[in-house]
PDB file of N, CA and C in Angstrom:
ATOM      1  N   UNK A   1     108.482 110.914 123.844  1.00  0.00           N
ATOM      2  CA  UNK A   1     108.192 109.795 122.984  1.00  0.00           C
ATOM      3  C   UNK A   1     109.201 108.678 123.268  1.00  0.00           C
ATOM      4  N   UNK A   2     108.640 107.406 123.505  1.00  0.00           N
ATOM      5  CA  UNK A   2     109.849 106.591 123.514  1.00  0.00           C
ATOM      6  C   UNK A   2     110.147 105.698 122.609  1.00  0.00           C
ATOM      7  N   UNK A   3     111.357 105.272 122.028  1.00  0.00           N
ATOM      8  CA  UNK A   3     111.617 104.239 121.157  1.00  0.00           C
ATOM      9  C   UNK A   3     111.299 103.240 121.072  1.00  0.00           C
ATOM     10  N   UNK A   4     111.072 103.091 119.775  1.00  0.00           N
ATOM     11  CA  UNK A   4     110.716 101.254 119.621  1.00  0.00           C
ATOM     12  C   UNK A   4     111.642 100.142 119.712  1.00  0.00           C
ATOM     13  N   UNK A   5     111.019  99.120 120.487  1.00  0.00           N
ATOM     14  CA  UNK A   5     111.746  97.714 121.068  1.00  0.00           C
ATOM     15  C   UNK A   5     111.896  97.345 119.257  1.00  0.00           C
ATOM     16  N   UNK A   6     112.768  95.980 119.491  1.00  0.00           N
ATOM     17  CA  UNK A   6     113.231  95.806 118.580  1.00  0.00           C
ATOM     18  C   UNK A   6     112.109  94.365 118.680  1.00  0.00           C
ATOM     19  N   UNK A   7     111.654  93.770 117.555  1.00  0.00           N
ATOM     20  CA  UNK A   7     110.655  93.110 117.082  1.00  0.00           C
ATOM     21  C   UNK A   7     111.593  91.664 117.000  1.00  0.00           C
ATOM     22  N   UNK A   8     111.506  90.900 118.074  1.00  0.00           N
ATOM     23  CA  UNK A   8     112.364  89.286 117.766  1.00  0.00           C
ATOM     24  C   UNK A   8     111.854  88.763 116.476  1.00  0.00           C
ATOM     25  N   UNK A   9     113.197  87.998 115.774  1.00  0.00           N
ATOM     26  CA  UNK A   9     112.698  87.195 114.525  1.00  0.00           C
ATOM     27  C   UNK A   9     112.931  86.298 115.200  1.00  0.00           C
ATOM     28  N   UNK A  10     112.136  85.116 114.816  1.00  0.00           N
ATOM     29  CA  UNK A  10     112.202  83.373 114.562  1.00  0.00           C
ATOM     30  C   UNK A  10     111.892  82.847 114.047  1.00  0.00           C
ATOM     31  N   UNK A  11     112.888  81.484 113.448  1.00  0.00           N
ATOM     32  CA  UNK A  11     112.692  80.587 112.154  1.00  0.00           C
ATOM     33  C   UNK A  11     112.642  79.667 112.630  1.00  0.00           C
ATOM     34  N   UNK A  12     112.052  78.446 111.808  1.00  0.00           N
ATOM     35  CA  UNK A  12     112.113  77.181 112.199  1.00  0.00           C
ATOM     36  C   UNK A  12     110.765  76.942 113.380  1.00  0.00           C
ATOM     37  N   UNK A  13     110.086  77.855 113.333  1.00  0.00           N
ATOM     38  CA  UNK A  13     108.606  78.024 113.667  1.00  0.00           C
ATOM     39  C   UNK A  13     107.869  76.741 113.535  1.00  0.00           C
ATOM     40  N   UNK A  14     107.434  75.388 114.671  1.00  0.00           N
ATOM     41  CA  UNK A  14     106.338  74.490 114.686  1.00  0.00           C
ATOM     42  C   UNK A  14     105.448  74.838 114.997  1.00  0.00           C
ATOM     43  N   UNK A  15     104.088  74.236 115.024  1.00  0.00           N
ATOM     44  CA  UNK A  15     102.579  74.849 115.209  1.00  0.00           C
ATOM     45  C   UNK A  15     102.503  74.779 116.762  1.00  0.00           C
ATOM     46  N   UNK A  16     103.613  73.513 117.639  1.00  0.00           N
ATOM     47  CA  UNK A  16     103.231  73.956 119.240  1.00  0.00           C
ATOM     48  C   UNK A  16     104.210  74.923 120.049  1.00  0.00           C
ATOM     49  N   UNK A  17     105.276  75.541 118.931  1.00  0.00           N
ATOM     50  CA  UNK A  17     106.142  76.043 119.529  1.00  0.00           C
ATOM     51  C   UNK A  17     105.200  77.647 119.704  1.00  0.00           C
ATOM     52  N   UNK A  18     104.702  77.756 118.199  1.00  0.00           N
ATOM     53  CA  UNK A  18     103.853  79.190 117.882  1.00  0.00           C
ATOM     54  C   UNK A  18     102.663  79.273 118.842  1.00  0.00           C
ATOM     55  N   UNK A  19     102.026  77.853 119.695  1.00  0.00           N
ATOM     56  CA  UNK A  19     100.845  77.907 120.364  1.00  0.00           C
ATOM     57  C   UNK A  19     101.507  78.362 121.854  1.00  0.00           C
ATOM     58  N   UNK A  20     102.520  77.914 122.378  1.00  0.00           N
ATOM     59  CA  UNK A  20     102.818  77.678 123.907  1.00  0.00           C
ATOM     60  C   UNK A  20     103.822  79.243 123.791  1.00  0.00           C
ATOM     61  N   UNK A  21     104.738  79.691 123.164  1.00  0.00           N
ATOM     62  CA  UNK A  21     105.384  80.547 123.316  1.00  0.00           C
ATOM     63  C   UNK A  21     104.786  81.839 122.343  1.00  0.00           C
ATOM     64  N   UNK A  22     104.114  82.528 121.569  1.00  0.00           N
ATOM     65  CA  UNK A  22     104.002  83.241 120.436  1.00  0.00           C
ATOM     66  C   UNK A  22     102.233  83.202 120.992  1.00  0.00           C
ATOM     67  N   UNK A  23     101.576  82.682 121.007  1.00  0.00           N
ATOM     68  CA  UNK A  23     100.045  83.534 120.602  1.00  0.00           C
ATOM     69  C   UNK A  23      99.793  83.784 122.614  1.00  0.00           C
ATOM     70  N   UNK A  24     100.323  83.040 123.402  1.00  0.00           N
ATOM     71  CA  UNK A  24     100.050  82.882 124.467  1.00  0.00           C
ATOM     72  C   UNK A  24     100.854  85.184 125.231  1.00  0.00           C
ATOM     73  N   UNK A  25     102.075  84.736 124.320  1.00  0.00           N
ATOM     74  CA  UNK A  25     102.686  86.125 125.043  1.00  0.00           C
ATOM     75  C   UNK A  25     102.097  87.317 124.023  1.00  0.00           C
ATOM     76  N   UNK A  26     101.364  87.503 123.513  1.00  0.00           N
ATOM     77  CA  UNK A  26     100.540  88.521 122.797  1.00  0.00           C
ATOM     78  C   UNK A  26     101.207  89.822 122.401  1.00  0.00           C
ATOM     79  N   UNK A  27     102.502  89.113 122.068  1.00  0.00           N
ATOM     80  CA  UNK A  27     103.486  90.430 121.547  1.00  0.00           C
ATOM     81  C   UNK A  27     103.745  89.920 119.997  1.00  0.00           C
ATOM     82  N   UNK A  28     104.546  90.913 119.532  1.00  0.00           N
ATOM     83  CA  UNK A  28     104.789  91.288 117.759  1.00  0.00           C
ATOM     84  C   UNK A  28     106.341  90.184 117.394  1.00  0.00           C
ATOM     85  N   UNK A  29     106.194  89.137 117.010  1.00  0.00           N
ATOM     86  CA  UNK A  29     107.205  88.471 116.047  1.00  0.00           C
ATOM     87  C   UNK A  29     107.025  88.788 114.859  1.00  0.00           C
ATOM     88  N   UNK A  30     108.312  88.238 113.901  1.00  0.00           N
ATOM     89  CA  UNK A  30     108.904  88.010 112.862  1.00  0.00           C
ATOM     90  C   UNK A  30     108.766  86.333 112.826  1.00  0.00           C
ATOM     91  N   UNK A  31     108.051  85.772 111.671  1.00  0.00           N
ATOM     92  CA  UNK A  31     108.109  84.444 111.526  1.00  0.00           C
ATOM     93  C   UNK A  31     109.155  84.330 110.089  1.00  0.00           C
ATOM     94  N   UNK A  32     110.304  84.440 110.710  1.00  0.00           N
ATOM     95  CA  UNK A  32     110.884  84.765 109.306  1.00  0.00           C
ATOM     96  C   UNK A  32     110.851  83.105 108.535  1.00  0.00           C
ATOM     97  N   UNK A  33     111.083  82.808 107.150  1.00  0.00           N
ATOM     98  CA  UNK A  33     110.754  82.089 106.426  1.00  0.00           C
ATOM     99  C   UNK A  33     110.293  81.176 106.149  1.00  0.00           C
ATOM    100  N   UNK A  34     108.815  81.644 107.361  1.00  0.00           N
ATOM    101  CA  UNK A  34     107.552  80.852 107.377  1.00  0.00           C
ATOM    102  C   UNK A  34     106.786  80.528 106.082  1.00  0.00           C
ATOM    103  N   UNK A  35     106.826  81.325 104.599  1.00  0.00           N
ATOM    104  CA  UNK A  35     105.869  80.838 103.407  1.00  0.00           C
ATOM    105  C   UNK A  35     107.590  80.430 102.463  1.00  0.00           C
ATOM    106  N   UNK A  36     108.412  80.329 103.013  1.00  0.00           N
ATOM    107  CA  UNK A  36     109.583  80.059 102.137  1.00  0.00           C
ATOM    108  C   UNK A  36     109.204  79.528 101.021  1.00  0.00           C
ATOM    109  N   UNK A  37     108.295  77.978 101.286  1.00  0.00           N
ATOM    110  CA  UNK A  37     108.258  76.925 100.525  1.00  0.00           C
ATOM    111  C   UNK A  37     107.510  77.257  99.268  1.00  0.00           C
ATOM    112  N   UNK A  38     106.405  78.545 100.009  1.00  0.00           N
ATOM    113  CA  UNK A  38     105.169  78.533  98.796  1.00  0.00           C
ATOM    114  C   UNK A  38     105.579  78.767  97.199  1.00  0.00           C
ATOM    115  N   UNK A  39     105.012  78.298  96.362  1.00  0.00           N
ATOM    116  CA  UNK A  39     105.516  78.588  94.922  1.00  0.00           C
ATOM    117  C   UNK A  39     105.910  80.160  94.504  1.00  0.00           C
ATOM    118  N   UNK A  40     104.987  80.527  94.780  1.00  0.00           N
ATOM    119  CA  UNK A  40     105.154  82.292  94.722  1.00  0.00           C
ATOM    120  C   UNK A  40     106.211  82.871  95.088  1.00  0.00           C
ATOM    121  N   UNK A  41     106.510  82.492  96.384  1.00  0.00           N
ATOM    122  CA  UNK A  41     107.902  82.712  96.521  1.00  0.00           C
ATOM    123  C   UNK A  41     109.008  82.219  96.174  1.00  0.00           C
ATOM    124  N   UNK A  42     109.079  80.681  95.669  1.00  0.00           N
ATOM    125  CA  UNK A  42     109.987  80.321  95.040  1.00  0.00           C
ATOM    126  C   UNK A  42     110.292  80.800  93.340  1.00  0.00           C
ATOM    127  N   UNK A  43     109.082  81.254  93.176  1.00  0.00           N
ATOM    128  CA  UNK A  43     109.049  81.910  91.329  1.00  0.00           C
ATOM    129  C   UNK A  43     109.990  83.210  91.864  1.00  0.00           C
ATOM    130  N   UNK A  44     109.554  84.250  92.590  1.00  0.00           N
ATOM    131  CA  UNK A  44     109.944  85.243  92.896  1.00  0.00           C
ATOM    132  C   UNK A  44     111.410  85.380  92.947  1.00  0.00           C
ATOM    133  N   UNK A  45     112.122  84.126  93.709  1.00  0.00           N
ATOM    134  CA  UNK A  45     113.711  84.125  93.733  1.00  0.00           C
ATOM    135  C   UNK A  45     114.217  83.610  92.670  1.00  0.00           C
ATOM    136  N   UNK A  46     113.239  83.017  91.853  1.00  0.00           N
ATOM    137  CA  UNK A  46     113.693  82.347  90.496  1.00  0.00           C
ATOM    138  C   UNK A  46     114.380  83.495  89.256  1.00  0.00           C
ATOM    139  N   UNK A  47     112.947  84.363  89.423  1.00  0.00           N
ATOM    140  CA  UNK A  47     113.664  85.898  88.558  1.00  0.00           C
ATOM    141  C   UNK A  47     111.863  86.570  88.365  1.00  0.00           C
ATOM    142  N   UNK A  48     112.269  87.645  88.204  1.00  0.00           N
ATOM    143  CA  UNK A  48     110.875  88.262  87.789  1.00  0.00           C
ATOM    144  C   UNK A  48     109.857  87.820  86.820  1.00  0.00           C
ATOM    145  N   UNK A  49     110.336  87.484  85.733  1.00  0.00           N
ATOM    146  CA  UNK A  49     109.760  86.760  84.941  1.00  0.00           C
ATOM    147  C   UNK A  49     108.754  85.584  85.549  1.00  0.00           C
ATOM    148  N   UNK A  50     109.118  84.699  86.389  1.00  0.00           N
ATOM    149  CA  UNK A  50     108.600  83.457  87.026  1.00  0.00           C
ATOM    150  C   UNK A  50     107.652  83.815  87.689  1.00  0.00           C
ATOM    151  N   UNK A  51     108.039  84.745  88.546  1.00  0.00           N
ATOM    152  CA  UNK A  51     106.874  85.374  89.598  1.00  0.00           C
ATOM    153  C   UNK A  51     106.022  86.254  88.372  1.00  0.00           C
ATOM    154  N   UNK A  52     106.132  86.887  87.531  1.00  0.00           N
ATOM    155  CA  UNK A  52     104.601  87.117  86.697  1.00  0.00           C
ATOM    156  C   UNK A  52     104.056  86.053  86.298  1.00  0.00           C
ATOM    157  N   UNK A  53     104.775  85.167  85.550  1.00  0.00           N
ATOM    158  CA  UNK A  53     103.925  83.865  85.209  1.00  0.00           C
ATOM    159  C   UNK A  53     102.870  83.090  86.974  1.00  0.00           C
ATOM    160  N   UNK A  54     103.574  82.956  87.795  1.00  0.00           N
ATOM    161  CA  UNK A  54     103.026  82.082  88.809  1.00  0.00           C
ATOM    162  C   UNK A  54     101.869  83.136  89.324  1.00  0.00           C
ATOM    163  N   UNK A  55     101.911  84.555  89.102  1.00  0.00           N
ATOM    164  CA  UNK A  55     100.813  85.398  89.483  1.00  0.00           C
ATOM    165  C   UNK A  55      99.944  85.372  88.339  1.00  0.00           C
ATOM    166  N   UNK A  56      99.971  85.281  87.103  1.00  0.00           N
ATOM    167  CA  UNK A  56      99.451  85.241  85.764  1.00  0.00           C
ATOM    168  C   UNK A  56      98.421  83.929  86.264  1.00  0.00           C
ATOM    169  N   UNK A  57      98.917  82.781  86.472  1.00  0.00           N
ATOM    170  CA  UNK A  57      98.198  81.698  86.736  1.00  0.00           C
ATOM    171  C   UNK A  57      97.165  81.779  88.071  1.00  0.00           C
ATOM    172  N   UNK A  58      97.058  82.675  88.604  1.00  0.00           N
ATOM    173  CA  UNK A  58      96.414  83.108  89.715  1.00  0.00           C
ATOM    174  C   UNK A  58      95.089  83.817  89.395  1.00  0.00           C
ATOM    175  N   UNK A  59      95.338  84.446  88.382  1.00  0.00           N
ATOM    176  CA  UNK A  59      94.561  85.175  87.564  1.00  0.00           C
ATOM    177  C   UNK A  59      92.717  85.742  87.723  1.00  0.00           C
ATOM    178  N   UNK A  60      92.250  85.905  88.578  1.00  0.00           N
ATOM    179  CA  UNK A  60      90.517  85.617  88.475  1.00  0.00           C
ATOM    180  C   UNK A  60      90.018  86.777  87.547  1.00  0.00           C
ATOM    181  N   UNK A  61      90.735  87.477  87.156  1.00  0.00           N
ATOM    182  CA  UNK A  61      90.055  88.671  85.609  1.00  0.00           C
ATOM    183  C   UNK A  61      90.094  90.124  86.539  1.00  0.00           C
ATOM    184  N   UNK A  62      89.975  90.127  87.813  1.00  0.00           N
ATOM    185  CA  UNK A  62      90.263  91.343  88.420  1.00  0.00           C
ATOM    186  C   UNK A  62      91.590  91.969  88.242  1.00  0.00           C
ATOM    187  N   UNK A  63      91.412  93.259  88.227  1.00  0.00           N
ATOM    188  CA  UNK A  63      92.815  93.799  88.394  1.00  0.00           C
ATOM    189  C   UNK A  63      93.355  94.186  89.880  1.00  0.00           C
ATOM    190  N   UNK A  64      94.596  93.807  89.735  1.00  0.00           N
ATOM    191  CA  UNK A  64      95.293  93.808  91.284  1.00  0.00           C
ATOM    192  C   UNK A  64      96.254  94.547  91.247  1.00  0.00           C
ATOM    193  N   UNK A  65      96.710  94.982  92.291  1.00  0.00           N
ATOM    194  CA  UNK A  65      97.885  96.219  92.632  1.00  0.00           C
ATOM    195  C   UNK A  65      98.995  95.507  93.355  1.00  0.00           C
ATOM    196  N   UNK A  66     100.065  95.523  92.443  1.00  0.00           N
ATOM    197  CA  UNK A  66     101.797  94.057  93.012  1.00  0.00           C
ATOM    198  C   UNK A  66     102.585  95.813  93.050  1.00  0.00           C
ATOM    199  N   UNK A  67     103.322  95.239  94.473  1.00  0.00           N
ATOM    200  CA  UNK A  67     104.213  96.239  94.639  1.00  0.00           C
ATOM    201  C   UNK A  67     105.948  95.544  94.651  1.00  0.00           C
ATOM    202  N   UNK A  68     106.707  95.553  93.921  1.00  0.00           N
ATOM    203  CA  UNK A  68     107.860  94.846  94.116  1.00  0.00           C
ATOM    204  C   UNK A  68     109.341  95.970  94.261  1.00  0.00           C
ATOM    205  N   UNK A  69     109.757  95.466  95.775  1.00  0.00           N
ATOM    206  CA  UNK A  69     110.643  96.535  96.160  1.00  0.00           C
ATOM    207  C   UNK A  69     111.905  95.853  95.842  1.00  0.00           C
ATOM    208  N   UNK A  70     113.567  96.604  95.684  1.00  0.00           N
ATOM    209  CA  UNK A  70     114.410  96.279  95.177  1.00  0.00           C
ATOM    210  C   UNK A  70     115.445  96.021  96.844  1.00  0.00           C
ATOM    211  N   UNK A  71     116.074  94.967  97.067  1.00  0.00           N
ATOM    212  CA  UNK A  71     116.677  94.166  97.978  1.00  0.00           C
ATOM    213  C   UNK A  71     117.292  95.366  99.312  1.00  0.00           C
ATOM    214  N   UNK A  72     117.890  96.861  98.601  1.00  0.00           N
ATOM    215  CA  UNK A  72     117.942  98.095  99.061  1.00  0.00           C
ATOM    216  C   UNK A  72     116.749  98.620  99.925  1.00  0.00           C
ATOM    217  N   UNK A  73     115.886  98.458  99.712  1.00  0.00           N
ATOM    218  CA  UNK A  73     114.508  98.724 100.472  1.00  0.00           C
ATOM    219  C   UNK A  73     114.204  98.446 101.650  1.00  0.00           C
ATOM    220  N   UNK A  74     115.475  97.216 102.032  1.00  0.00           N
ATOM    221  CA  UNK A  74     114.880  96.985 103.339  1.00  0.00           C
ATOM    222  C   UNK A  74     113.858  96.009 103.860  1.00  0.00           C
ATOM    223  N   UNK A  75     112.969  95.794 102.953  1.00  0.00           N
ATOM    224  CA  UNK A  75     111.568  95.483 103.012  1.00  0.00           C
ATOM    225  C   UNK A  75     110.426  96.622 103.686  1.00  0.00           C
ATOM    226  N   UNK A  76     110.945  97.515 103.604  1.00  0.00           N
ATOM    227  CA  UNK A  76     110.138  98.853 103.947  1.00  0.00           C
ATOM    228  C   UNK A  76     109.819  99.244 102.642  1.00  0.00           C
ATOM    229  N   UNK A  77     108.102  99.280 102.225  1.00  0.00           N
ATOM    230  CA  UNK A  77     107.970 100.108 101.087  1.00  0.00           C
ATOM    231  C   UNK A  77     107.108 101.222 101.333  1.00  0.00           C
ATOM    232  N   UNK A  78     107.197 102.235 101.612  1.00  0.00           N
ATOM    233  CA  UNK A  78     106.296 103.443 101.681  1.00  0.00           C
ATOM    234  C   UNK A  78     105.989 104.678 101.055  1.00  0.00           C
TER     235      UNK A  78
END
């Protein structure tokens, strides 16, 4: 069995940098804090509370399944 390569991160991601280097070499990046800006995520770093409200407002009457892992995790949740 052989080990896994290590997965490059990059930030600061433009739409011709992602076209000419990233979809062209058809390998696995990290776009790290590519949705930074989105509200969701800014509620989320705000405190828990914020991020239920900004998901509350999302709301369409279905029930949905939120998994929220603690900073220890890694970002691995399994």
């Amino acid at each position: 069995m052989t080990k896994p390569g290590q997965i490059p991160v990059r930030r600061g991601m433009d739409r011709a940098t992602f076209e000419s280097e990233i979809v062209d070499a058809s390998l696995p990046v990290v776009l790290a804090g590519l949705v930074a800006d989105w509200p969701i995520v800014e509620a989320a770093r705000e405190s828990s509370g914020a991020l239920a409200r900004e998901i509350r407002a999302l709301d369409a009457g279905f029930r949905s399944h939120v998994i929220q892992g603690t900073p220890a995790a890694g970002g691995a949740i399994f």
